[in-house]
PDB file of N, CA and C in Angstrom:
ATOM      1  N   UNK A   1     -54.542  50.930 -90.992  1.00  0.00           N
ATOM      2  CA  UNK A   1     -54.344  49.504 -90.935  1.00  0.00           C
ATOM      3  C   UNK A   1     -53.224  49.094 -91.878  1.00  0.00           C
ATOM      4  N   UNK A   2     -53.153  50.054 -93.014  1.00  0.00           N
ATOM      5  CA  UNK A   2     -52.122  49.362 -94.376  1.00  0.00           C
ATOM      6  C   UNK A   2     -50.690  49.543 -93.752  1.00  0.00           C
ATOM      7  N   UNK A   3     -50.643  50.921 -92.457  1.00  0.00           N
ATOM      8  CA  UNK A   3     -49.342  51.224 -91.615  1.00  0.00           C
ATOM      9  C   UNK A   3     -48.986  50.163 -91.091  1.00  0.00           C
ATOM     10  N   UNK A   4     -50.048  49.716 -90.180  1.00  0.00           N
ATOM     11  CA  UNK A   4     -49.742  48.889 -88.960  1.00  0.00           C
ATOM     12  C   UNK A   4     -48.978  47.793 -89.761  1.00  0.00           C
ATOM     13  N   UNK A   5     -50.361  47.009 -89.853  1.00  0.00           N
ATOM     14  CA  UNK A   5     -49.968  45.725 -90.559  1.00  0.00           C
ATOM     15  C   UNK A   5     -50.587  45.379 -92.181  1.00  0.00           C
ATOM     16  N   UNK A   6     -49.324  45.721 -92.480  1.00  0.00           N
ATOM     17  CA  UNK A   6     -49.410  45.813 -94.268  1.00  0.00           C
ATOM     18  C   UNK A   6     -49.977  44.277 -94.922  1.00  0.00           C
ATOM     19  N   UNK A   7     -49.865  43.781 -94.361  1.00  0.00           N
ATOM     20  CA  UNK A   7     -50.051  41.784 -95.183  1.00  0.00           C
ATOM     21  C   UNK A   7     -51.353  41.540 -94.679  1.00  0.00           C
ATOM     22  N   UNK A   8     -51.982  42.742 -94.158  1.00  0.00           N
ATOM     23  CA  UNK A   8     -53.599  42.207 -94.185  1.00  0.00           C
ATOM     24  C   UNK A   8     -54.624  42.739 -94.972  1.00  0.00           C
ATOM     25  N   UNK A   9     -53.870  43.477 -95.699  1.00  0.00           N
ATOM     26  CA  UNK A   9     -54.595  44.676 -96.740  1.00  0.00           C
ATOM     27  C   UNK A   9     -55.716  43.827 -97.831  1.00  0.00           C
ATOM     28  N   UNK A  10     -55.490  42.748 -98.320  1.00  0.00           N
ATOM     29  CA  UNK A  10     -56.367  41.912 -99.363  1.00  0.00           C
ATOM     30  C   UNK A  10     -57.493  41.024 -98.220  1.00  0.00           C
ATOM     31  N   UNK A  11     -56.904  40.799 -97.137  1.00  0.00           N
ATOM     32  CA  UNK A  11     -57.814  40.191 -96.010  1.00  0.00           C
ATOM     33  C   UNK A  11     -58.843  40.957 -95.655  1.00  0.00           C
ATOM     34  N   UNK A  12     -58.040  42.106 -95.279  1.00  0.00           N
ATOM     35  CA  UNK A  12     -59.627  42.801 -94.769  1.00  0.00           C
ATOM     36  C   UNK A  12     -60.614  43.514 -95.788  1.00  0.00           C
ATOM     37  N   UNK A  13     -59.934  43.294 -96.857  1.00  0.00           N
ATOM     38  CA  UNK A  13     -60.860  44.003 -98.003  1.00  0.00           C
ATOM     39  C   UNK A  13     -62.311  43.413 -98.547  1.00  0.00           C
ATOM     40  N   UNK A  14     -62.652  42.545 -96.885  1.00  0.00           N
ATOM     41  CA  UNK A  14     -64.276  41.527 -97.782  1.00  0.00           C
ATOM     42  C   UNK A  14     -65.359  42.583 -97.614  1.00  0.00           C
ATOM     43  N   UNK A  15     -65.218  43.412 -96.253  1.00  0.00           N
ATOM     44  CA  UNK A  15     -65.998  44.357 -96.387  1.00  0.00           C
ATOM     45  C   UNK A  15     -66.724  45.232 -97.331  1.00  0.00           C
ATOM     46  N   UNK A  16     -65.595  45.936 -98.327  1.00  0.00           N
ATOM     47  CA  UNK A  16     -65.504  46.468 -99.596  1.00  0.00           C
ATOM     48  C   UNK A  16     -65.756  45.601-100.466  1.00  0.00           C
ATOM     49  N   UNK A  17     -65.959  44.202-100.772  1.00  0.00           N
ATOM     50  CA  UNK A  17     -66.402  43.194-101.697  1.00  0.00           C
ATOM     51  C   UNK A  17     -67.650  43.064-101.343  1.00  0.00           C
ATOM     52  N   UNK A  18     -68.024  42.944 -99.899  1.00  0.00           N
ATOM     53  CA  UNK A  18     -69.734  42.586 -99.796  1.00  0.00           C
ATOM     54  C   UNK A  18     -70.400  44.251 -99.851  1.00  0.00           C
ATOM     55  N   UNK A  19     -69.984  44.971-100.121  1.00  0.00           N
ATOM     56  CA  UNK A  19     -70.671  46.233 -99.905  1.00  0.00           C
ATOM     57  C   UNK A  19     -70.966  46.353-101.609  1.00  0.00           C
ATOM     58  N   UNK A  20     -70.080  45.966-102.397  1.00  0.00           N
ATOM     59  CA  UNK A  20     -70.611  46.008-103.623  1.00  0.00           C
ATOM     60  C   UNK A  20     -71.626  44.936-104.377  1.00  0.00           C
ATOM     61  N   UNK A  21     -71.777  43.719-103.718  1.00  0.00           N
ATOM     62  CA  UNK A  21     -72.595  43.081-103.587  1.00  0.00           C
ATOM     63  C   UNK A  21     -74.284  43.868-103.444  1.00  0.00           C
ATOM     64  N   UNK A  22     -74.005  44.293-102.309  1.00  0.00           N
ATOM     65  CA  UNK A  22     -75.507  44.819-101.993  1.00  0.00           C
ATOM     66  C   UNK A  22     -75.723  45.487-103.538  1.00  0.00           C
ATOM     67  N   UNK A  23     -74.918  46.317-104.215  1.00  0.00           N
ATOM     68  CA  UNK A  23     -75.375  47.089-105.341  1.00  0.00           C
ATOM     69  C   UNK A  23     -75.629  46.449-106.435  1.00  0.00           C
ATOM     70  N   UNK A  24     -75.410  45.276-106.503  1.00  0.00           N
ATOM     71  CA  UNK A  24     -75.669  43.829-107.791  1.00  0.00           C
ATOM     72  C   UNK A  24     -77.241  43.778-107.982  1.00  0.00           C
ATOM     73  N   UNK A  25     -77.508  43.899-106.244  1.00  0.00           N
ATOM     74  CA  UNK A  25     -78.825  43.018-105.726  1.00  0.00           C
ATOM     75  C   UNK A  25     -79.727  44.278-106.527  1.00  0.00           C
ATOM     76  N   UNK A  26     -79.471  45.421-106.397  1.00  0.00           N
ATOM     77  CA  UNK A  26     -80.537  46.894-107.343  1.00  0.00           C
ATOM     78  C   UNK A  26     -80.286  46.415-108.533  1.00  0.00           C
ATOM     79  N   UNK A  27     -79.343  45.827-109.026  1.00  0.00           N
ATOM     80  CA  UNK A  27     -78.988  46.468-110.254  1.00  0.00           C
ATOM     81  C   UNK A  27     -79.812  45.269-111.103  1.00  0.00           C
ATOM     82  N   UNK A  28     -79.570  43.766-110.749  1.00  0.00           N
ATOM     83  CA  UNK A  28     -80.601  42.725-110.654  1.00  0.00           C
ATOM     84  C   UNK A  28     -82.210  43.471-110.921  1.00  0.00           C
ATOM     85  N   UNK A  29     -82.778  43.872-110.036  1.00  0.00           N
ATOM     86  CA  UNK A  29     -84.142  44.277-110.125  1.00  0.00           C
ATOM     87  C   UNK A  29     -84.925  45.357-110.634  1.00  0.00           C
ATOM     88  N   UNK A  30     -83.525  46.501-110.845  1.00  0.00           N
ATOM     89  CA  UNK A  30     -83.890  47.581-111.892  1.00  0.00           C
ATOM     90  C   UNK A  30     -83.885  47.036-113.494  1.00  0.00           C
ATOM     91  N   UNK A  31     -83.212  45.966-113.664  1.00  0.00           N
ATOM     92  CA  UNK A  31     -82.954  45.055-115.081  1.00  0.00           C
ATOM     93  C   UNK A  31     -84.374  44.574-115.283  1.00  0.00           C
ATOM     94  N   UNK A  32     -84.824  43.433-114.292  1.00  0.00           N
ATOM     95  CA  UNK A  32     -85.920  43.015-114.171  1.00  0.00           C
ATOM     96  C   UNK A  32     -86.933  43.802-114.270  1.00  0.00           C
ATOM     97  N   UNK A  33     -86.977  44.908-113.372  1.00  0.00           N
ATOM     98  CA  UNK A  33     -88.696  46.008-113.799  1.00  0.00           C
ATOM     99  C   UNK A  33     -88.470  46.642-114.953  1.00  0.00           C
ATOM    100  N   UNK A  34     -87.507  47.056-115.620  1.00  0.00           N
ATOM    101  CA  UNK A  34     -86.985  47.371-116.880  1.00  0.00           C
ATOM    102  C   UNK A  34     -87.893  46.628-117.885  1.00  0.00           C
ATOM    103  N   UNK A  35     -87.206  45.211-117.924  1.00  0.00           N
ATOM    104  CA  UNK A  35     -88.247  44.480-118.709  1.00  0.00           C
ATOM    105  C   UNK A  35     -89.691  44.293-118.805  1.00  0.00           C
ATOM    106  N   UNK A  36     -90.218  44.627-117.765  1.00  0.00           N
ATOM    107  CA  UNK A  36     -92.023  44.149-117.517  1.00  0.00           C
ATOM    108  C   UNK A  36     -92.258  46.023-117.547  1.00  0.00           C
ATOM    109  N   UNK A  37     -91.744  46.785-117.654  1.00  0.00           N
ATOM    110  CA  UNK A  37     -92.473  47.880-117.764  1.00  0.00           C
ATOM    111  C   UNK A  37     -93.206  48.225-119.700  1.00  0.00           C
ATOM    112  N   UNK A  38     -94.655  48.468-119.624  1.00  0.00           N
ATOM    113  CA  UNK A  38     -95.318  49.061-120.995  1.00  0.00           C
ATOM    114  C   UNK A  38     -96.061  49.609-121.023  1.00  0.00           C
ATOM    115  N   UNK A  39     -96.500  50.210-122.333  1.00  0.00           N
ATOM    116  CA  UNK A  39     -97.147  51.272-122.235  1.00  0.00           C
ATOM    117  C   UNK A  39     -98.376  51.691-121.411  1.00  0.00           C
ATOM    118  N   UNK A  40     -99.033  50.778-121.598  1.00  0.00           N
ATOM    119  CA  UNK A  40    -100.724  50.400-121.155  1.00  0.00           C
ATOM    120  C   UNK A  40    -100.138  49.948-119.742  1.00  0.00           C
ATOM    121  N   UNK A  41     -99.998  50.389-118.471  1.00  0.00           N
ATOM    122  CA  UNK A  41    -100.046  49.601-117.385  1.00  0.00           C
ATOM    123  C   UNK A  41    -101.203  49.664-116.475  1.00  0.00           C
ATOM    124  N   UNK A  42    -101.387  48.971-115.433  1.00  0.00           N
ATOM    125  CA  UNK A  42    -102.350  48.736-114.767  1.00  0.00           C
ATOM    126  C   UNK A  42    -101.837  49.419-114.062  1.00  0.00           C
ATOM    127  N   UNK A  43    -102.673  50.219-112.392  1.00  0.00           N
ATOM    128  CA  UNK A  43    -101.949  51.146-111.368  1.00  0.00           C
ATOM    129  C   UNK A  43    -101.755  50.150-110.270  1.00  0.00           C
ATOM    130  N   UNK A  44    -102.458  49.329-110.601  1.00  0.00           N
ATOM    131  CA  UNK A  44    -101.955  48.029-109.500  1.00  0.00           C
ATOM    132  C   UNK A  44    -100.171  47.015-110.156  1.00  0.00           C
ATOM    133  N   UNK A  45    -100.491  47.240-110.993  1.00  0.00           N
ATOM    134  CA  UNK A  45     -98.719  46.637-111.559  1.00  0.00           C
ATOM    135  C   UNK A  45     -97.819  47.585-111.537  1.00  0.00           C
ATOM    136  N   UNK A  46     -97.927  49.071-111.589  1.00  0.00           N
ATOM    137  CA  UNK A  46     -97.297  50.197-111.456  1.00  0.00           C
ATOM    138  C   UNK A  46     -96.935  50.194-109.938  1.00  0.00           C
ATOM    139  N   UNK A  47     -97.620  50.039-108.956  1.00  0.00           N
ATOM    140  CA  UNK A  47     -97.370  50.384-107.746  1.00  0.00           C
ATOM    141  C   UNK A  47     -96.429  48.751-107.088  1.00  0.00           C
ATOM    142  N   UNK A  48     -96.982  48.135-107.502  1.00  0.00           N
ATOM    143  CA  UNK A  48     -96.286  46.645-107.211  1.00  0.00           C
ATOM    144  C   UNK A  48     -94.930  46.898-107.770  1.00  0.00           C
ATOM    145  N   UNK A  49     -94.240  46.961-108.639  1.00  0.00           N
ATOM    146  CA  UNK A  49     -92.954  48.042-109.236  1.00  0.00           C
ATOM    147  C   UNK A  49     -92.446  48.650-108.269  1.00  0.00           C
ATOM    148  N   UNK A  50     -92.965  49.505-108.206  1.00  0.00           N
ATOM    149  CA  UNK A  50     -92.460  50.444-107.023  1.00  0.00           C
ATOM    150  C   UNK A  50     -92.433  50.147-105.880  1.00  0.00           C
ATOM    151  N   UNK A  51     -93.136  49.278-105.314  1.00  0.00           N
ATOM    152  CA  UNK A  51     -92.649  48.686-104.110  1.00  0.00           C
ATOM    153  C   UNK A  51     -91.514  47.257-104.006  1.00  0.00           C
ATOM    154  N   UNK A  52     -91.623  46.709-105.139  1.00  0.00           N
ATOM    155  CA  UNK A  52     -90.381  45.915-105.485  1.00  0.00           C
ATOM    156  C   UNK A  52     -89.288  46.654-105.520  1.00  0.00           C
ATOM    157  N   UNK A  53     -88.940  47.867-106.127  1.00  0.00           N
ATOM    158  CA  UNK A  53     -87.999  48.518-106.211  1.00  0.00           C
ATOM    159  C   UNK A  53     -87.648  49.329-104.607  1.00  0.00           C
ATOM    160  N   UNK A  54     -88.455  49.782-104.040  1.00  0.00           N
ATOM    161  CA  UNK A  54     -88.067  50.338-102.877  1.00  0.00           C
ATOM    162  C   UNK A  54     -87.837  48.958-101.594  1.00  0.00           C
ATOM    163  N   UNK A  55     -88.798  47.913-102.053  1.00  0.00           N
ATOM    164  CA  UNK A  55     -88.072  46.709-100.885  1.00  0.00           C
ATOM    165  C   UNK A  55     -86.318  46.644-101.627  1.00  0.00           C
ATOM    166  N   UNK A  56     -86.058  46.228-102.522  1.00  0.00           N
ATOM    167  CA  UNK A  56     -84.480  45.835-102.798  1.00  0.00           C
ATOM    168  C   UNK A  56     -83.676  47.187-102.474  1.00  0.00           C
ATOM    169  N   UNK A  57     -84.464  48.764-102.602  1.00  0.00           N
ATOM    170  CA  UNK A  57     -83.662  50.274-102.192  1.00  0.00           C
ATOM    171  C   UNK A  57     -83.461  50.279-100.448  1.00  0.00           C
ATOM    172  N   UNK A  58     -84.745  49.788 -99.787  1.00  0.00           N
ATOM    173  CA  UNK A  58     -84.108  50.788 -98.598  1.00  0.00           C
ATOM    174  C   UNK A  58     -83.656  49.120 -97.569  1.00  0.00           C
ATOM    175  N   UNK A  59     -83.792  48.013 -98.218  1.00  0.00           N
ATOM    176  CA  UNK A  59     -82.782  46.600 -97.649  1.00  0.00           C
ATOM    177  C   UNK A  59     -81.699  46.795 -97.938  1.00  0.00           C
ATOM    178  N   UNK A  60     -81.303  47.452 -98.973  1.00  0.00           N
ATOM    179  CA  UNK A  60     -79.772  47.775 -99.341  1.00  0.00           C
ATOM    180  C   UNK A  60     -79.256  48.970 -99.130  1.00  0.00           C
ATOM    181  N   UNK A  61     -80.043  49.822 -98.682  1.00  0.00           N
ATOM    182  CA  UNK A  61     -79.630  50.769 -97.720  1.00  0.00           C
ATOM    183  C   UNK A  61     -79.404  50.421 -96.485  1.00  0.00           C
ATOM    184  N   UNK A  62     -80.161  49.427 -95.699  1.00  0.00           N
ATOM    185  CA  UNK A  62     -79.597  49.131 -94.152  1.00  0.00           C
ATOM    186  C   UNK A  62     -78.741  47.800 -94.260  1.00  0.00           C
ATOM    187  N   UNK A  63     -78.935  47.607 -95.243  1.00  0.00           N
ATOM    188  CA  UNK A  63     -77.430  46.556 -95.363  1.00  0.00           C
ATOM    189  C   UNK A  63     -76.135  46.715 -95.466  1.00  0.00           C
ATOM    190  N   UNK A  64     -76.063  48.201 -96.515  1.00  0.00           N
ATOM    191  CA  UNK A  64     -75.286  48.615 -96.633  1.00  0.00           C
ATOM    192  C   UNK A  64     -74.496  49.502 -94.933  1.00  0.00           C
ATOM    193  N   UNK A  65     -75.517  49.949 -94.394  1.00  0.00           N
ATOM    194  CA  UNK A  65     -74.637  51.097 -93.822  1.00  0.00           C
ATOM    195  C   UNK A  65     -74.697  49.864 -92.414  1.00  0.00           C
ATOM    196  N   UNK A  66     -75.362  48.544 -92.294  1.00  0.00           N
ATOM    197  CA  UNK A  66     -74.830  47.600 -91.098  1.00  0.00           C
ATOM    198  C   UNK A  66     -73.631  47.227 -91.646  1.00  0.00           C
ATOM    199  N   UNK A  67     -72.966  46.895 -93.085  1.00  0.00           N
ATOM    200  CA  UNK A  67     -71.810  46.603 -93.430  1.00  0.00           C
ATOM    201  C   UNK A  67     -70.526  47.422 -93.399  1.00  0.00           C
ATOM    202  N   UNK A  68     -71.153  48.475 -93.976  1.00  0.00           N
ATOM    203  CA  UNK A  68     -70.099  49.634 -93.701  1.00  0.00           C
ATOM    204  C   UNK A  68     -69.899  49.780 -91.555  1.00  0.00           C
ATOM    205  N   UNK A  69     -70.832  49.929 -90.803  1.00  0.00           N
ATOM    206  CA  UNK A  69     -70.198  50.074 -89.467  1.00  0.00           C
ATOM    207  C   UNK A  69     -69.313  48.983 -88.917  1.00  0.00           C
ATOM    208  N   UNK A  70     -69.748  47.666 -89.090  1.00  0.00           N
ATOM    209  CA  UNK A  70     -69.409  45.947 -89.131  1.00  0.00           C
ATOM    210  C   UNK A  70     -67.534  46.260 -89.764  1.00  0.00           C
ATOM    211  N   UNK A  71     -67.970  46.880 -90.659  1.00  0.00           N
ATOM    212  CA  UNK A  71     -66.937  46.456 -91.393  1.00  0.00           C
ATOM    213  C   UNK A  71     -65.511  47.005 -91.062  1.00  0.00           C
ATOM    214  N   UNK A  72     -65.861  48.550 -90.598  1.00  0.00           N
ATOM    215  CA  UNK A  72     -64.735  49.599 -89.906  1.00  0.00           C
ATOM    216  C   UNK A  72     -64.675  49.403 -88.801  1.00  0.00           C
ATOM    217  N   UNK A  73     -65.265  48.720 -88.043  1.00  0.00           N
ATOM    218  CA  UNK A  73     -65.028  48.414 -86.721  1.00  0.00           C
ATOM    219  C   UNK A  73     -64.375  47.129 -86.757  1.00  0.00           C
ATOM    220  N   UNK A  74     -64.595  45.804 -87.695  1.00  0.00           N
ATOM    221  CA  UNK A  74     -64.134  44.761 -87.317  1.00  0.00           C
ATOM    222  C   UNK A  74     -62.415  44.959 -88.131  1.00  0.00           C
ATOM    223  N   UNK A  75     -62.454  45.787 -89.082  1.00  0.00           N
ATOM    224  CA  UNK A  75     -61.033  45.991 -89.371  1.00  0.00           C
ATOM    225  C   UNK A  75     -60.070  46.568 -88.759  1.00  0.00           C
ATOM    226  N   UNK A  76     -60.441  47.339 -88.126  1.00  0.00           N
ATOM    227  CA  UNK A  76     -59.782  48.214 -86.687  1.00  0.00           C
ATOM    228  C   UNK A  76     -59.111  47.053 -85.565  1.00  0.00           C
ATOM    229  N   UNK A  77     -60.367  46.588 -85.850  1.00  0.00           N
ATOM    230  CA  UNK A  77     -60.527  45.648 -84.283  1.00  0.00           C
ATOM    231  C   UNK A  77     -59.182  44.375 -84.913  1.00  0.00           C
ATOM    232  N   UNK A  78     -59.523  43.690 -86.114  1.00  0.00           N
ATOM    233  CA  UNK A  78     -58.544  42.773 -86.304  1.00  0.00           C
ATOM    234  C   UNK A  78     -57.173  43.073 -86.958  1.00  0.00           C
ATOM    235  N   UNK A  79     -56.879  44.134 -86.704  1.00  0.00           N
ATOM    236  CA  UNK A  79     -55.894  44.790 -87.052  1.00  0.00           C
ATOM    237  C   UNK A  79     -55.100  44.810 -85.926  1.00  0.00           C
ATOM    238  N   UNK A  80     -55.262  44.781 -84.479  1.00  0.00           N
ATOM    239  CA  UNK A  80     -55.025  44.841 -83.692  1.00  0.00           C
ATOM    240  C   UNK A  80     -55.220  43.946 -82.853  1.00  0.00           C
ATOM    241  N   UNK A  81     -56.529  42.535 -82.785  1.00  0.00           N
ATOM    242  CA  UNK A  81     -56.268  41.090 -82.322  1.00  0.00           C
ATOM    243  C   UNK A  81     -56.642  40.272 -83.428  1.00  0.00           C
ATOM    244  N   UNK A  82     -56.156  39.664 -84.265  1.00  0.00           N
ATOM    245  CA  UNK A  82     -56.223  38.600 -85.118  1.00  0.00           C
ATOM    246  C   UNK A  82     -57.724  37.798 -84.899  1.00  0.00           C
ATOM    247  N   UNK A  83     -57.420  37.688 -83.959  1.00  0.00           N
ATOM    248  CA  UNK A  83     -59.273  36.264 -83.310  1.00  0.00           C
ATOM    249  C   UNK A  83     -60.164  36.750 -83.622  1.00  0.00           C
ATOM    250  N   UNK A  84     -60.479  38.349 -84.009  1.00  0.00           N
ATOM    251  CA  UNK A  84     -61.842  39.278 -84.313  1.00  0.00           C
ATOM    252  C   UNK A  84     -62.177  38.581 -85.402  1.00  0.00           C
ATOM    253  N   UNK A  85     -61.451  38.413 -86.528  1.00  0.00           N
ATOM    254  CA  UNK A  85     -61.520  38.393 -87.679  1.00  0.00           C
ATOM    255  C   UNK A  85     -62.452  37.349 -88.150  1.00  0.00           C
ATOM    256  N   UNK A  86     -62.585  36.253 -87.487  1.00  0.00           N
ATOM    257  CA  UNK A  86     -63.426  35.387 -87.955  1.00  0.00           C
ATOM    258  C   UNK A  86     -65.133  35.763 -87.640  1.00  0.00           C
ATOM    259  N   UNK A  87     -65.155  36.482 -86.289  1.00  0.00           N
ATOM    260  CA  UNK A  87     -66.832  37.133 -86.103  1.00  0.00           C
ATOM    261  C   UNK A  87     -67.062  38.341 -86.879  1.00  0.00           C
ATOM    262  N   UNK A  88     -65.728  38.875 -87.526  1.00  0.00           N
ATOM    263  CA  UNK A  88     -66.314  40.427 -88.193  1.00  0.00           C
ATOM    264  C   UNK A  88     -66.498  39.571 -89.597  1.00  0.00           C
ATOM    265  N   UNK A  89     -66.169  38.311 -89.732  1.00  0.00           N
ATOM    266  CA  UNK A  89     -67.178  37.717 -91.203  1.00  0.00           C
ATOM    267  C   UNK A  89     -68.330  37.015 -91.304  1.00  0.00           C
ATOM    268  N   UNK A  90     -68.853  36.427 -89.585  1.00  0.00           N
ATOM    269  CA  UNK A  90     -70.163  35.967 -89.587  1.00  0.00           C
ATOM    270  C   UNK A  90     -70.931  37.391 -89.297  1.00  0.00           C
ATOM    271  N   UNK A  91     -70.698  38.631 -88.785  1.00  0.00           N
ATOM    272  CA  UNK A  91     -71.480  39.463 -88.592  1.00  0.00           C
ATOM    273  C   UNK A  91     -72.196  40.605 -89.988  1.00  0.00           C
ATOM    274  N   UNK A  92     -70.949  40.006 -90.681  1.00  0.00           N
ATOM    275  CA  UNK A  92     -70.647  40.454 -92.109  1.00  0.00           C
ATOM    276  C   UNK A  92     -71.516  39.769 -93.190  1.00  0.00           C
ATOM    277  N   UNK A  93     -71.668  38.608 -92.648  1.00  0.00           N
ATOM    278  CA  UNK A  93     -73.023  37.752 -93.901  1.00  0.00           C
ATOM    279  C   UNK A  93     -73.706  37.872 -93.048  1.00  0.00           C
ATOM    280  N   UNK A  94     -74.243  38.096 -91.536  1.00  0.00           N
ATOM    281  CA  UNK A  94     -75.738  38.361 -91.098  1.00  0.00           C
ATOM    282  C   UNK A  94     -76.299  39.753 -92.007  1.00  0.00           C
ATOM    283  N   UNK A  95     -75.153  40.749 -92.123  1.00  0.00           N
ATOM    284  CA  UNK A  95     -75.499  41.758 -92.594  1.00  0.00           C
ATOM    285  C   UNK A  95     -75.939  41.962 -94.220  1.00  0.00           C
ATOM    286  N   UNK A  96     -75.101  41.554 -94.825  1.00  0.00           N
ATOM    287  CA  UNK A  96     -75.636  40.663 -96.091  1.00  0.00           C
ATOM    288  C   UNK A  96     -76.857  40.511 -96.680  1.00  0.00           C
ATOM    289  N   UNK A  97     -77.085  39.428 -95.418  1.00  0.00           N
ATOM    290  CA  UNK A  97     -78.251  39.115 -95.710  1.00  0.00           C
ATOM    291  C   UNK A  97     -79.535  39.669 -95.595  1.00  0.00           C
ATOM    292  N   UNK A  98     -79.607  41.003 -95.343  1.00  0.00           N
ATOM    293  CA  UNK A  98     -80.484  42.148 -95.251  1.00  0.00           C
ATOM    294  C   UNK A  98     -80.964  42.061 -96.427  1.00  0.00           C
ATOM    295  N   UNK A  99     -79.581  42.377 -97.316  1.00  0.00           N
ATOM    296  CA  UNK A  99     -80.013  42.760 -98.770  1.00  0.00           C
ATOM    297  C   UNK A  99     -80.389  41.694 -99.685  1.00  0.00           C
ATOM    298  N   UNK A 100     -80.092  40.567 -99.089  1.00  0.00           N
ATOM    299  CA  UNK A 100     -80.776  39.656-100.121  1.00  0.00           C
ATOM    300  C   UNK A 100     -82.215  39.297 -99.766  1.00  0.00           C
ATOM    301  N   UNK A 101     -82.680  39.519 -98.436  1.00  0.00           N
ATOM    302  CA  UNK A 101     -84.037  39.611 -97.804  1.00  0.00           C
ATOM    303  C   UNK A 101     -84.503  40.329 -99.063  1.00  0.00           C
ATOM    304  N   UNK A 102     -84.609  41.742 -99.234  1.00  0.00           N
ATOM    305  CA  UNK A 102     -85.000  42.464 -99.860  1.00  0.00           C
ATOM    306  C   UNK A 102     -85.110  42.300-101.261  1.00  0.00           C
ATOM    307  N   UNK A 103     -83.712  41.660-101.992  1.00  0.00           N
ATOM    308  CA  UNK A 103     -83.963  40.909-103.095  1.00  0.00           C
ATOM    309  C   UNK A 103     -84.940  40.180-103.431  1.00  0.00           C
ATOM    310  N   UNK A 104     -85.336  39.298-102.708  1.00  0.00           N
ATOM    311  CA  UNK A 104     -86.060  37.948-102.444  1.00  0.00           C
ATOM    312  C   UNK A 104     -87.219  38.677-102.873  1.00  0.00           C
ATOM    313  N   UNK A 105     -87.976  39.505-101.917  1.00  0.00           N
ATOM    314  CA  UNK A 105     -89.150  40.289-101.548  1.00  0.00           C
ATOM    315  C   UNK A 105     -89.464  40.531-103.182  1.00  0.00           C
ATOM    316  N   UNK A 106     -88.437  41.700-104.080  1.00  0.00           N
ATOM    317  CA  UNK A 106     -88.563  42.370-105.019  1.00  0.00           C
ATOM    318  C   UNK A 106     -89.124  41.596-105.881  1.00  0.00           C
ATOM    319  N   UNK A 107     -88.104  40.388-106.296  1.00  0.00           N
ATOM    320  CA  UNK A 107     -88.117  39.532-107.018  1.00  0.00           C
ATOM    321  C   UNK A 107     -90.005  38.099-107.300  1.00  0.00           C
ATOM    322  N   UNK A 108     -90.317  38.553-105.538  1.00  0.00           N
ATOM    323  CA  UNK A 108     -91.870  37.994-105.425  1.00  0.00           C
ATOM    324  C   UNK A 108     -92.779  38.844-105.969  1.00  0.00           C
ATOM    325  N   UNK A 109     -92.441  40.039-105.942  1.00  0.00           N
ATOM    326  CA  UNK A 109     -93.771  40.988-105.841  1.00  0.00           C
ATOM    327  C   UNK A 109     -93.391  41.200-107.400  1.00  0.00           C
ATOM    328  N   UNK A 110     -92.449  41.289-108.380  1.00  0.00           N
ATOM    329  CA  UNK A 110     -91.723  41.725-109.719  1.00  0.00           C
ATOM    330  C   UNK A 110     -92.872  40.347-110.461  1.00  0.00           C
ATOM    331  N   UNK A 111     -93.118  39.066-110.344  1.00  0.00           N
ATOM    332  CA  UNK A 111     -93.688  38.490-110.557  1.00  0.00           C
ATOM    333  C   UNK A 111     -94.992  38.709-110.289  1.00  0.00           C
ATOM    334  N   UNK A 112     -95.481  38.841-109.174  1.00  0.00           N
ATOM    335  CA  UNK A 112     -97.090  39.761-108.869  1.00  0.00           C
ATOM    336  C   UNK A 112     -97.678  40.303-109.940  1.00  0.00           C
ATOM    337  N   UNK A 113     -96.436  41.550-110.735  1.00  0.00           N
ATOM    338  CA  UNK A 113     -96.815  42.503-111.113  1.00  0.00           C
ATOM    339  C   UNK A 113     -97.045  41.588-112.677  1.00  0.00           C
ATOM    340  N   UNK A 114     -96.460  41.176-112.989  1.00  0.00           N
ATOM    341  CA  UNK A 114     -96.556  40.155-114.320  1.00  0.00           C
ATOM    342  C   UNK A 114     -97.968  39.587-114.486  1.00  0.00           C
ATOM    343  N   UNK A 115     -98.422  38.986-113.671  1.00  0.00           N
ATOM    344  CA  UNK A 115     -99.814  38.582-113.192  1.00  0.00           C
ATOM    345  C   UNK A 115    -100.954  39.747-113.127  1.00  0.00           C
ATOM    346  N   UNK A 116    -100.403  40.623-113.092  1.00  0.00           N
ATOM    347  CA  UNK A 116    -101.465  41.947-112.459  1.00  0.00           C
ATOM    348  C   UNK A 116    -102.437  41.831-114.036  1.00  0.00           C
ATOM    349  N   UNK A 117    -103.802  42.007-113.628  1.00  0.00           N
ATOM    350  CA  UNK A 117    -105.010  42.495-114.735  1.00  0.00           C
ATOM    351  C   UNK A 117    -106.315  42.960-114.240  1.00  0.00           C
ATOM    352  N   UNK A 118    -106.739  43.930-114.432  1.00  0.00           N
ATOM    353  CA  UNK A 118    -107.748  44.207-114.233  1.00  0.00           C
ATOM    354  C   UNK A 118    -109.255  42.995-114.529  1.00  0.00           C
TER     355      UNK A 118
END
């Protein structure tokens, strides 16, 4: 694409901006269980953890790899008709929004676990 047409190189680069996004959204909730983890835990706040952490892991795993296909295909594609370009960025925040689904989720159940007592 940088051959073809060189003056679109910072344009098409949202792909590569929202793909690092998704990795904010872990890095957010590994911070967060970080903090609420101690010594004495309950196995019900332990497992609530771990499923907070695997909702924000495998949403940002299929967010990621719907962004990454979205993303090489719609750069291809608008590299070659200009008009793509505006659906390879709504298909691009549907995809997105996988990972903030998953955020969301983490971030409910990360509170759960705060609450958790025998």
């Amino acid at each position: 694409m940088g051959v073809m047409r060189p003056e679109l190189i910072i344009k098409n680069a949202i792909p590569v901006v929202m793909a690092g996004i998704i990795g904010i959204y872990g890095l957010v909730v590994a911070v967060l269980l970080s903090g609420g983890l101690k010594q004495n835990m309950t196995l019900y706040a332990s497992f609530v953890q771990l499923g907070a952490g695997l909702s924000v892991g495998l949403s940002g795993l299929a967010a990621g790899y719907a962004v990454g296909v979205v993303g090489d295909a719609g750069v291809r594609g608008s590299a070659q008709q200009p008009r793509l370009y505006v659906g390879m960025i709504l298909i691009l925040i549907f995809a997105e929004v996988l990972g903030l689904y998953g955020l969301i989720v983490a971030l409910i159940m990360n509170t759960k676990a705060g609450d958790a007592s025998c």
